[in-house]
Protein backbone atom coordinates (compact mmCIF):
# COMPACT_ATOMS: atom_id res chain seq x y z
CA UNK A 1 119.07 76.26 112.95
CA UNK A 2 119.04 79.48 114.88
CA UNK A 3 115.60 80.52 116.97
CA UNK A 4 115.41 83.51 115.37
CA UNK A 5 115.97 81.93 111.62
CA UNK A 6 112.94 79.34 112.88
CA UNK A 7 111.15 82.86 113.56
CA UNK A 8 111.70 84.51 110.47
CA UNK A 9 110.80 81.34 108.38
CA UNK A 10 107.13 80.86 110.21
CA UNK A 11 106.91 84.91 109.80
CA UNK A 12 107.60 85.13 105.75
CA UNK A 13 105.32 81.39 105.61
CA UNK A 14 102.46 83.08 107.75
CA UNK A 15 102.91 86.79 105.42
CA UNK A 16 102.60 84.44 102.35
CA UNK A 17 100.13 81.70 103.41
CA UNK A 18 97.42 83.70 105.73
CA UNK A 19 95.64 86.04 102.94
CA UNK A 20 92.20 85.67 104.86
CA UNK A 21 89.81 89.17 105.00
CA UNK A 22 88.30 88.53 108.90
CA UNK A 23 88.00 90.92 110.93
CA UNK A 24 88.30 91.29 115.04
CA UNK A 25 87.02 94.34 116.88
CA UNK A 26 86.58 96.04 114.12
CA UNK A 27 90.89 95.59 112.56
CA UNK A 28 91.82 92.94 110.17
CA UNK A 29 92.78 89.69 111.25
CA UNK A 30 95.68 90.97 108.47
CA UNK A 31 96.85 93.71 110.60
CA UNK A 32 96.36 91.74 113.60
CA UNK A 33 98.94 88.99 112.36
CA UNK A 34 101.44 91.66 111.04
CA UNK A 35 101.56 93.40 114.72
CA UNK A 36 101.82 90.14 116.14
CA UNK A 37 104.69 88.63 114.42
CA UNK A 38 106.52 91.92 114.82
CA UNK A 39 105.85 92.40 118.73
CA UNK A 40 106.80 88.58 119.25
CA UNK A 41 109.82 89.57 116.58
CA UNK A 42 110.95 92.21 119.40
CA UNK A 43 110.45 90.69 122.23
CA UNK A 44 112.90 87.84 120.82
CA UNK A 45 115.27 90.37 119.48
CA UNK A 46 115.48 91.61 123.27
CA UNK A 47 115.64 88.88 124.56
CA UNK A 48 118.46 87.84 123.08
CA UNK A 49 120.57 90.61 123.63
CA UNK A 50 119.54 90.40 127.15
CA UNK A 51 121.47 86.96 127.17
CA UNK A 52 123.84 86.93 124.79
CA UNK A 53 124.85 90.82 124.44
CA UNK A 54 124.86 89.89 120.92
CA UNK A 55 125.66 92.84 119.00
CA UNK A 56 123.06 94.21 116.11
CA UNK A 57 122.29 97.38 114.55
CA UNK A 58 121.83 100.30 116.87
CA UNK A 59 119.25 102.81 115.72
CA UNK A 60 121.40 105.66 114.95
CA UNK A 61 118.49 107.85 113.77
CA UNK A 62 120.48 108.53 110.44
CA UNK A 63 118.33 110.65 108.22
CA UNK A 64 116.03 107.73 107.16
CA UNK A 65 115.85 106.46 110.70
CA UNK A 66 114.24 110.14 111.51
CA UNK A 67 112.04 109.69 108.90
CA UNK A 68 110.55 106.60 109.30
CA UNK A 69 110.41 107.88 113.29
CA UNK A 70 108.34 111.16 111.83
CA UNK A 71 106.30 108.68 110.34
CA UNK A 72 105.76 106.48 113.44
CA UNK A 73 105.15 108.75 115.74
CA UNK A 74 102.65 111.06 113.83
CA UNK A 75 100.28 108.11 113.19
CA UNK A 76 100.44 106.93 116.93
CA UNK A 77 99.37 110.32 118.03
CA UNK A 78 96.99 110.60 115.25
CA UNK A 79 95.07 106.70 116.81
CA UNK A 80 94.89 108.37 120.09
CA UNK A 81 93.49 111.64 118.97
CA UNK A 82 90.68 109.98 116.64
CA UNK A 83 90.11 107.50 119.59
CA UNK A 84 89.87 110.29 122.03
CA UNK A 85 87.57 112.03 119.59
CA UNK A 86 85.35 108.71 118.11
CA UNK A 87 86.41 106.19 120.49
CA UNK A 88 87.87 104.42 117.76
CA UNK A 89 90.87 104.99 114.74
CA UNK A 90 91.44 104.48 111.08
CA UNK A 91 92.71 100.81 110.52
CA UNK A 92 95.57 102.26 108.28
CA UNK A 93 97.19 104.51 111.04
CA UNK A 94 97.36 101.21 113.10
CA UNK A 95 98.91 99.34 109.98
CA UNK A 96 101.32 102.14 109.32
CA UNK A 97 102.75 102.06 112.59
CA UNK A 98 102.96 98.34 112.64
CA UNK A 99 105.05 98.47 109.48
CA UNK A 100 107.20 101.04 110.74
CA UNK A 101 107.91 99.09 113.90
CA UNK A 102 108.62 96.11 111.52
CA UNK A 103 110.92 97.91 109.38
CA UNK A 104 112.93 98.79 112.53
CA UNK A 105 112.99 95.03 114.21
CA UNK A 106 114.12 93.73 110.63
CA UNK A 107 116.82 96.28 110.14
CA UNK A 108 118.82 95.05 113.22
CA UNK A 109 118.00 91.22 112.66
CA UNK A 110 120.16 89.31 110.26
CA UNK A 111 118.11 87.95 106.52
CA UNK A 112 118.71 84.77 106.01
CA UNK A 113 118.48 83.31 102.10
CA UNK A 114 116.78 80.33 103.39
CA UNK A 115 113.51 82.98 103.92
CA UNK A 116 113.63 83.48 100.09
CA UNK A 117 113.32 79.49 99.80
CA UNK A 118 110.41 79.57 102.06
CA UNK A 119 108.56 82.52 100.39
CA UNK A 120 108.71 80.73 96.88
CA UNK A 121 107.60 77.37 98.34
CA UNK A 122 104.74 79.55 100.01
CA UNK A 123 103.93 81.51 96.83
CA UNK A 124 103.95 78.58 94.88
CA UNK A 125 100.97 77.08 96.75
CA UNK A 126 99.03 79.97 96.43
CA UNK A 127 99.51 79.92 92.94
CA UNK A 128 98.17 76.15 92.64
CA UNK A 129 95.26 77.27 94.28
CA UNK A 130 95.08 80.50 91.55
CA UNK A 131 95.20 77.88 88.88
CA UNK A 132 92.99 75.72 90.05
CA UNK A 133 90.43 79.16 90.25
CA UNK A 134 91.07 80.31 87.07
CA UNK A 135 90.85 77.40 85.02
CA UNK A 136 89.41 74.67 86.53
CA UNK A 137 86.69 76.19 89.03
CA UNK A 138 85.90 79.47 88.76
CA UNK A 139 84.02 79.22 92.14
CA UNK A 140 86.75 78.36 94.07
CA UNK A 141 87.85 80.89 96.44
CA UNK A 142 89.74 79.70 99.25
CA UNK A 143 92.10 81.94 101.05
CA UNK A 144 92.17 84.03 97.48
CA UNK A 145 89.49 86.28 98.20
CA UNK A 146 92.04 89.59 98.70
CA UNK A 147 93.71 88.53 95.15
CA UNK A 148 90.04 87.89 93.62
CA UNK A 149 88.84 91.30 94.43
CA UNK A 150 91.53 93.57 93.65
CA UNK A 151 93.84 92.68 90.57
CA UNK A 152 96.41 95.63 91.83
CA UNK A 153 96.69 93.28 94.65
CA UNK A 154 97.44 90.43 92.80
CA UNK A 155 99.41 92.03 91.00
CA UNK A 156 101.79 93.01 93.22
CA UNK A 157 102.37 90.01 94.89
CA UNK A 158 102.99 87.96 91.44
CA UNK A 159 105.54 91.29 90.53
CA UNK A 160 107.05 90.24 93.92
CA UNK A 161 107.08 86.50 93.69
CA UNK A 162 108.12 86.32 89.71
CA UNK A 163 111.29 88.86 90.48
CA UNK A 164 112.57 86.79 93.22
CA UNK A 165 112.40 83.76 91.31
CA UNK A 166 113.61 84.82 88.03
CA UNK A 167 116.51 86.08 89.84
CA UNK A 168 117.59 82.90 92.09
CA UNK A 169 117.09 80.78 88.65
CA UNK A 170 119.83 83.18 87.07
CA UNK A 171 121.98 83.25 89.81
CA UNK A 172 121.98 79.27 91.42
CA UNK A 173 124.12 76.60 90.53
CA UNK A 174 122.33 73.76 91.84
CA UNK A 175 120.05 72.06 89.09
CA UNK A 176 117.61 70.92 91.45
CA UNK A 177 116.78 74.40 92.63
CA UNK A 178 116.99 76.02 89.20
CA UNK A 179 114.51 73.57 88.17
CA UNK A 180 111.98 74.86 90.55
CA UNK A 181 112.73 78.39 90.72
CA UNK A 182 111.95 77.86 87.08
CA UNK A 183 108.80 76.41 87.46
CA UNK A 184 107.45 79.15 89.97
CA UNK A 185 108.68 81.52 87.46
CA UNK A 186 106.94 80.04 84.52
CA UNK A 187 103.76 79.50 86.92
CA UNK A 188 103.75 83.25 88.07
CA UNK A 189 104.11 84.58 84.28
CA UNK A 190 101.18 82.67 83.52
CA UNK A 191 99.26 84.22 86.20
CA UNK A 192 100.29 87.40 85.47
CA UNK A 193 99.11 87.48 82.00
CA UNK A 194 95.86 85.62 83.18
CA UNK A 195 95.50 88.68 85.42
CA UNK A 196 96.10 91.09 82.33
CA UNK A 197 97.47 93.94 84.30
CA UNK A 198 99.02 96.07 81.66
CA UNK A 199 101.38 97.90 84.51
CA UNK A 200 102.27 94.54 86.21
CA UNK A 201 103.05 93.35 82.31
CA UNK A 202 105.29 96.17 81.52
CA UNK A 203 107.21 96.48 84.91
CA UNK A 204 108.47 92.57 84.87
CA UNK A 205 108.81 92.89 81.20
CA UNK A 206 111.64 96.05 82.69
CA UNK A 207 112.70 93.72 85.47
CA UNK A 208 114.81 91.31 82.86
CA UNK A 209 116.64 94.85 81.43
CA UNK A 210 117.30 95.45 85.36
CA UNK A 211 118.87 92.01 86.26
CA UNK A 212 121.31 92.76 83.92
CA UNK A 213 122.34 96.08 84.74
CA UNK A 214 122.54 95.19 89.10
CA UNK A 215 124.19 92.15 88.58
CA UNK A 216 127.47 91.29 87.30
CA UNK A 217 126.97 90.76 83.47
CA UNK A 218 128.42 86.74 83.55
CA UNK A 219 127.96 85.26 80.30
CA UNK A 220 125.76 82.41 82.36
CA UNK A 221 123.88 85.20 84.45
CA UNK A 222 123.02 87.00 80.81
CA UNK A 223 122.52 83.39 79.13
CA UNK A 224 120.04 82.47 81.66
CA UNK A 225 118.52 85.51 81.96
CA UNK A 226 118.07 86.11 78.37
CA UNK A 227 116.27 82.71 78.46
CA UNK A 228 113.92 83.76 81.32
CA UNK A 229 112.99 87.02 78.95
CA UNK A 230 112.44 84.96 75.71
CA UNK A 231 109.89 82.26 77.65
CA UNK A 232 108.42 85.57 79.34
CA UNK A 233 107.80 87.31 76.01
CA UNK A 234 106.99 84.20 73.75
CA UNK A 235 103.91 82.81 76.36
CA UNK A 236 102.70 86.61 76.38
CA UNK A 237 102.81 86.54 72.40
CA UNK A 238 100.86 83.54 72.57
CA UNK A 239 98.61 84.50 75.19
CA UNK A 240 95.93 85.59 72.62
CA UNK A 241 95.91 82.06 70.92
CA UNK A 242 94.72 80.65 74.47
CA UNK A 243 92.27 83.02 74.86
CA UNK A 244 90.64 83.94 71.78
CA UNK A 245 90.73 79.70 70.48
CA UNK A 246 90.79 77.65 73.74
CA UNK A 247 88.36 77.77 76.75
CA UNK A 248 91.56 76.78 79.29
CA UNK A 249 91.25 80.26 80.93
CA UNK A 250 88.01 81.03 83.13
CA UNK A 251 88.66 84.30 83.43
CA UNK A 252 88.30 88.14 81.51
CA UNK A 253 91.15 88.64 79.66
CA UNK A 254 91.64 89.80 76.27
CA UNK A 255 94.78 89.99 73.78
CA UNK A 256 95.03 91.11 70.35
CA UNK A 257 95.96 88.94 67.63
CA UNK A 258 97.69 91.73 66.11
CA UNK A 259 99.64 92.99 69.02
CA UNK A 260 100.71 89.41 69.27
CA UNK A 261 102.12 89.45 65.63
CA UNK A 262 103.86 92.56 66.34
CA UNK A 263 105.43 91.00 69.71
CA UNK A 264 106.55 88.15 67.87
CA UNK A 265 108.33 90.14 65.04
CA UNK A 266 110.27 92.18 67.94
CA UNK A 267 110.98 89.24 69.82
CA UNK A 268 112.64 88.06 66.39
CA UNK A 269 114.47 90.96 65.67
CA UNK A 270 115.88 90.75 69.29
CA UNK A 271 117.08 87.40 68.84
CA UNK A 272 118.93 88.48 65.67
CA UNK A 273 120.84 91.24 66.87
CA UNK A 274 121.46 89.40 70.47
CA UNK A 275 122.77 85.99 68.51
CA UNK A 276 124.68 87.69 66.25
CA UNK A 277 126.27 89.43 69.35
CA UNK A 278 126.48 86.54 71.02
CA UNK A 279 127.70 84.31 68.59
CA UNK A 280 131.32 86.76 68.38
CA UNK A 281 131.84 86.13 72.18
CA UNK A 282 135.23 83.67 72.29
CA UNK A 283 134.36 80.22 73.80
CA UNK A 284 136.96 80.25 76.63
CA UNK A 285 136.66 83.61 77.99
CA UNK A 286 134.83 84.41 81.19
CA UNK A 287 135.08 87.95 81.55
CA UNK A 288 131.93 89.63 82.59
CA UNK A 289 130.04 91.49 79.15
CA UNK A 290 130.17 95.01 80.89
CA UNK A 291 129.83 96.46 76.88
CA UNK A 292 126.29 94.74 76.75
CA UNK A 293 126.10 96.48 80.22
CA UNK A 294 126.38 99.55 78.80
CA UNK A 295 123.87 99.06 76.40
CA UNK A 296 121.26 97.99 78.04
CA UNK A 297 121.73 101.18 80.15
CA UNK A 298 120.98 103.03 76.85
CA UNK A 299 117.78 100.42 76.04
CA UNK A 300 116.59 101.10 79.74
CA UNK A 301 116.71 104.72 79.03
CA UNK A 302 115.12 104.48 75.94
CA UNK A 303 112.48 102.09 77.52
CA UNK A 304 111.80 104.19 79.68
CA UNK A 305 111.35 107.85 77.35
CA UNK A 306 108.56 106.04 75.10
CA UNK A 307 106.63 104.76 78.12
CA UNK A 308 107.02 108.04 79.57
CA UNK A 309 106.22 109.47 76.04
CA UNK A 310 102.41 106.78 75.85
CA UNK A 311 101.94 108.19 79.35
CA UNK A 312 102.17 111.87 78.90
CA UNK A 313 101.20 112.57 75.32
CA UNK A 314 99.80 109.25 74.17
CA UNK A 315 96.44 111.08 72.52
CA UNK A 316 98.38 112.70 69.91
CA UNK A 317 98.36 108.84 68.28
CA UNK A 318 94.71 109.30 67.83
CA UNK A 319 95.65 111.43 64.77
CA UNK A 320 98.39 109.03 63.16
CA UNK A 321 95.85 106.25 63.37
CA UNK A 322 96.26 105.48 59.95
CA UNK A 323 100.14 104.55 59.86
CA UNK A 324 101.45 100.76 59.83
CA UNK A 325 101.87 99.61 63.35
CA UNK A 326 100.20 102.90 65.13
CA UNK A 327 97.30 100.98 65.79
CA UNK A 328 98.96 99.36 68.39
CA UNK A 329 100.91 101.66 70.13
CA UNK A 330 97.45 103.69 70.23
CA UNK A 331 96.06 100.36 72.15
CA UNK A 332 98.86 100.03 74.55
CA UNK A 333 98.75 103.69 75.33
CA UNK A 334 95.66 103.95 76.32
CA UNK A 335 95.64 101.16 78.74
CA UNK A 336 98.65 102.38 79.93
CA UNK A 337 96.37 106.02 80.60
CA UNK A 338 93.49 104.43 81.84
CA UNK A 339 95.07 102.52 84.43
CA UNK A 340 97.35 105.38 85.78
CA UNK A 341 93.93 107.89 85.52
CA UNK A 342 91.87 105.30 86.94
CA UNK A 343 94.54 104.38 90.07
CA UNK A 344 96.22 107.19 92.60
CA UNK A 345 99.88 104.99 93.23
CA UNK A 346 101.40 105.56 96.87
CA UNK A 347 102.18 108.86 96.12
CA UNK A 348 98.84 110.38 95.47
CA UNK A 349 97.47 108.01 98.49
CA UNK A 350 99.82 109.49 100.64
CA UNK A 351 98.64 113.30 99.44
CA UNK A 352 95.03 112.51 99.68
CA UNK A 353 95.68 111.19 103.32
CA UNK A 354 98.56 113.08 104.99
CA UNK A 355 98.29 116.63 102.61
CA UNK A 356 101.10 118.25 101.02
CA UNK A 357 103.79 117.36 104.01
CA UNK A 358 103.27 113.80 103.91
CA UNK A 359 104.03 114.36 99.57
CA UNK A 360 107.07 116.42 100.92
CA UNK A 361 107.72 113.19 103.52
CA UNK A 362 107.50 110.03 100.69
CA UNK A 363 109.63 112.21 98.58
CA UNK A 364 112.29 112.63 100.78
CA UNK A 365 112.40 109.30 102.38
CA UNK A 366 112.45 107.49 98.64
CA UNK A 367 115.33 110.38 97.77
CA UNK A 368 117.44 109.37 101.07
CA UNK A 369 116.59 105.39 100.58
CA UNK A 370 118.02 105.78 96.96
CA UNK A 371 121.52 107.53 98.25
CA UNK A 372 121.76 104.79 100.59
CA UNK A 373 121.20 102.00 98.26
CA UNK A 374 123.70 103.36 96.05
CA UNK A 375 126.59 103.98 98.38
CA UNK A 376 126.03 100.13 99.72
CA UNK A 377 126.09 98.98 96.30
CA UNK A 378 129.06 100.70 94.97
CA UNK A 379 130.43 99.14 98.11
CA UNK A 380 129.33 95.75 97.45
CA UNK A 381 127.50 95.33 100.92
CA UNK A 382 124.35 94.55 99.34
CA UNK A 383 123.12 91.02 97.58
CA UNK A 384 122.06 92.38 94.32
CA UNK A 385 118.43 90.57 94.06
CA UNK A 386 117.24 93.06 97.17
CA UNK A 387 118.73 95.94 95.01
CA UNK A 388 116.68 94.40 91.97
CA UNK A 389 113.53 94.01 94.46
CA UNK A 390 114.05 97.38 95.76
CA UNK A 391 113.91 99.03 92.15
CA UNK A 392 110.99 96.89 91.17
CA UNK A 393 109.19 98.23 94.48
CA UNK A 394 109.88 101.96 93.61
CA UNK A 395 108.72 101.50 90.07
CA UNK A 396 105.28 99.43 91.01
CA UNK A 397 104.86 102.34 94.30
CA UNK A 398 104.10 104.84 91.17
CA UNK A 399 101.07 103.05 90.28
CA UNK A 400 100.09 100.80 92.84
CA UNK A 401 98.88 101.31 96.54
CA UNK A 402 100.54 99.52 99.28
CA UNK A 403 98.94 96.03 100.00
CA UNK A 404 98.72 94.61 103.68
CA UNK A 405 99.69 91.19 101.95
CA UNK A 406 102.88 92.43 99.83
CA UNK A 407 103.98 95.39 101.89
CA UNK A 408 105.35 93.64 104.74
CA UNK A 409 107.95 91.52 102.94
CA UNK A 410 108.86 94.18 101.15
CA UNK A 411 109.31 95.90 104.84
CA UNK A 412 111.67 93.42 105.84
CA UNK A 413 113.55 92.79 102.66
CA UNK A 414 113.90 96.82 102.10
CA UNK A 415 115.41 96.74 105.58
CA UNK A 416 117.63 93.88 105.22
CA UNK A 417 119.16 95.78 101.75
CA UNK A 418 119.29 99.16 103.71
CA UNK A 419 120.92 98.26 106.96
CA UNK A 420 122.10 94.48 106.77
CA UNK A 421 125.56 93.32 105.89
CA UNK A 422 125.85 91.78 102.37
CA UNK A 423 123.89 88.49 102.61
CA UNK A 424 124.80 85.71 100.27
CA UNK A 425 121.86 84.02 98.65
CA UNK A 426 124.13 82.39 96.08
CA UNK A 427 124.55 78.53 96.77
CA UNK A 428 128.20 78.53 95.61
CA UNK A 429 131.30 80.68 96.91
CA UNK A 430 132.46 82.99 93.81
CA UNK A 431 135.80 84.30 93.96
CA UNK A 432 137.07 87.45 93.35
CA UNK A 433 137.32 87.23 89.73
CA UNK A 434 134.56 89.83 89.64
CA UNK A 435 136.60 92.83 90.82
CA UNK A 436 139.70 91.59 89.01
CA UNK A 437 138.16 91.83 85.69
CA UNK A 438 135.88 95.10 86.68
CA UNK A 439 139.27 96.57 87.23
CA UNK A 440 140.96 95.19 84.19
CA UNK A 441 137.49 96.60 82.34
């Protein structure tokens, strides 16, 4: 195995596994790790080139590369004026450049799938220990004291964790693997629901809806996934059966009985129409379903109107209060409110810290991030689980704030989709059937 593959692996294992809050001088042992892992990161990277004149990715200072420089260089000069003035700096100016420094070192190293492997097998050791917390010993707190205190936290890291494993289960041959991508999977829904975040709920709930509309729509890709959403939607239907009759869960979380009735009727109604659907599908053929492609662009869409809808006007409910089935909508609507009231998201954080120019900024660095994404997927130089994880960060960035434990992963995966050839994380070689029968389509 290659040094820098050894490197990576110890970096995603030591992003995963080190979630202690110490502190040195004053700056998180946190921050401290991330800036050294990504100064060590550099000095290998030029060290290598040095010997080997290997080539990598030159910083061209495209549009994004500008802005991400912008962003790099404002906060350095913005440590050194505050130290200048205080004799000492804002912890998050430090981060911020330390991010943007790892952004650039991971753009111009190769990602490796076998990093994926080793953030799951991470991940899934933290979640033993979140188990063992929440319903064995509520007093145990080892290395989970960042996820214990701040449920947007934990959160995001279980969004991050479930998304990559839902998606190698769905797209890996190998039963061995899909048995334990499975597991995490099934292990991080649980957690999720114990952690009740109504956001975190609704965005992976979205996630199965955008497997299928990144990926090619194989009938075992849509099979499995299909199966991923059914387990992910029956345990949160049952949910309020373990909390309201068992004591299993040591932890504040509350589900209806109702909305649990309700899920369970929609789940069935799925199933019908998605059976019936399937069941008309001839047994030999393998062409990709890019009709049930098409409408689950029109689902997404629609998806996406009513939460915008419960976000924006969800009060007028108050008044329809009396109609079948309102009652619940009312429910999820306002916890849908409360949380987005009672949370800023990385675009108000960014307002409230850098003014109206660093608004301006985000804006146009998400813009220019999209257009790139999209030009490297239409030209299939991207592996379609970082374009999954990449829409899955944008979507939780509206509500949540960027986490020192999440963020840098999602650095260097964000890099590897922007400016890394097309990585295969796929255990087995497909064949070009794809295009062939996108072109017969």
């Amino acid at each position: 195995m290659k040094r820098e593959n050894i490197f990576g692996i110890c970096a995603f294992a030591a992003f995963v596994l080190i979630l202690q809050e110490w502190s040195v001088g004053g700056v998180s042992v946190r921050t401290l790790l991330i800036a050294l892992i990504t100064a060590a990161g550099i000095v290998l990277w030029l060290n290598k080139r040095k010997k080997t004149k290997a080539q990598s990715r030159k910083i061209t200072w495209d549009k994004l590369d500008c802005l991400m420089g912008i962003c790099l260089v404002w906060n350095i000069l913005r440590i050194v004026i505050d130290y200048v003035k205080t004799a000492g700096f804002d912890e998050r100016n430090l981060l911020t450049v330390v991010l943007v420094m790892l952004f650039f070192w991971a753009s111009m190293e190769k990602f490796s799938y076998v990093y994926i492997d080793v953030i799951l097998i991470c991940a899934f050791a933290v979640f033993v220990n979140l188990l063992w917390h929440f319903m064995i010993d509520a007093s145990y707190t080892f290395n989970l004291k960042p996820f214990i205190e701040d449920e947007q936290t934990l959160t995001s890291f279980l969004l991050l964790i479930n998304v990559i494993a839902t998606g190698k289960y769905c797209d890996t041959k190998d039963r061995m693997k899909q048995k334990l991508y499975f597991i995490i999977a099934l292990t991080g829904y649980f957690l999720l629901f114990i952690n009740s975040n109504v956001i975190g709920i609704v965005l992976m709930g979205i996630s199965f809806m955008v497997f299928l509309l990144v990926y090619e729509p194989h009938r075992e890709f849509v099979r499995k996934n299909m199966q991923m959403a059914f387990v992910y939607f029956f345990m949160l239907s049952n949910m309020s059966l373990l909390v309201n009759y068992t004591t299993l869960i040591n932890a504040e979380c509350q589900y209806s009985l109702e909305n649990s009735v309700y899920l369970e009727l929609v789940i069935a109604l799925a199933g019908v129409f998605f059976f019936t659907y399937w069941d008309k599908l001839p047994e030999d053929e393998d062409r990709p379903l890019y009709e049930m492609q098409k409408v689950m662009k029109w689902i997404m869409a629609g998806v996406c109107i009513v939460l915008f809808l419960l976000l924006a006007m969800g009060h007028r409910l108050n008044s329809m209060d009396g109609a079948k089935g309102i009652s619940v909508l009312l429910q999820f609507s306002m916890e849908l409110r409360k949380y987005a009231i009672g949370h800023n998201g990385t675009f108000y954080d960014v307002l409230g810290r850098y003014g109206i120019v660093g608004g301006i900024w985000l804006i146009g660095t998400v813009l220019i991030a999209m257009e790139k994404m999209q030009k490297r997927g239409c030209s299939k130089r991207i592996e379609p689980l970082l374009s999954v994880i990449f829409v899955m960060y944008l979507a939780q960035s509206a509500f949540f704030s960027q986490q020192n434990i999440t963020t840098p992963i999602y650095a260097m995966m964000l890099a590897a989709a922007l400016y890394n050839g097309r990585v295969n994380f796929r255990d087995n070689k497909t064949s070009n059937k794809k295009e062939k029968y996108r072109k017969a389509v």
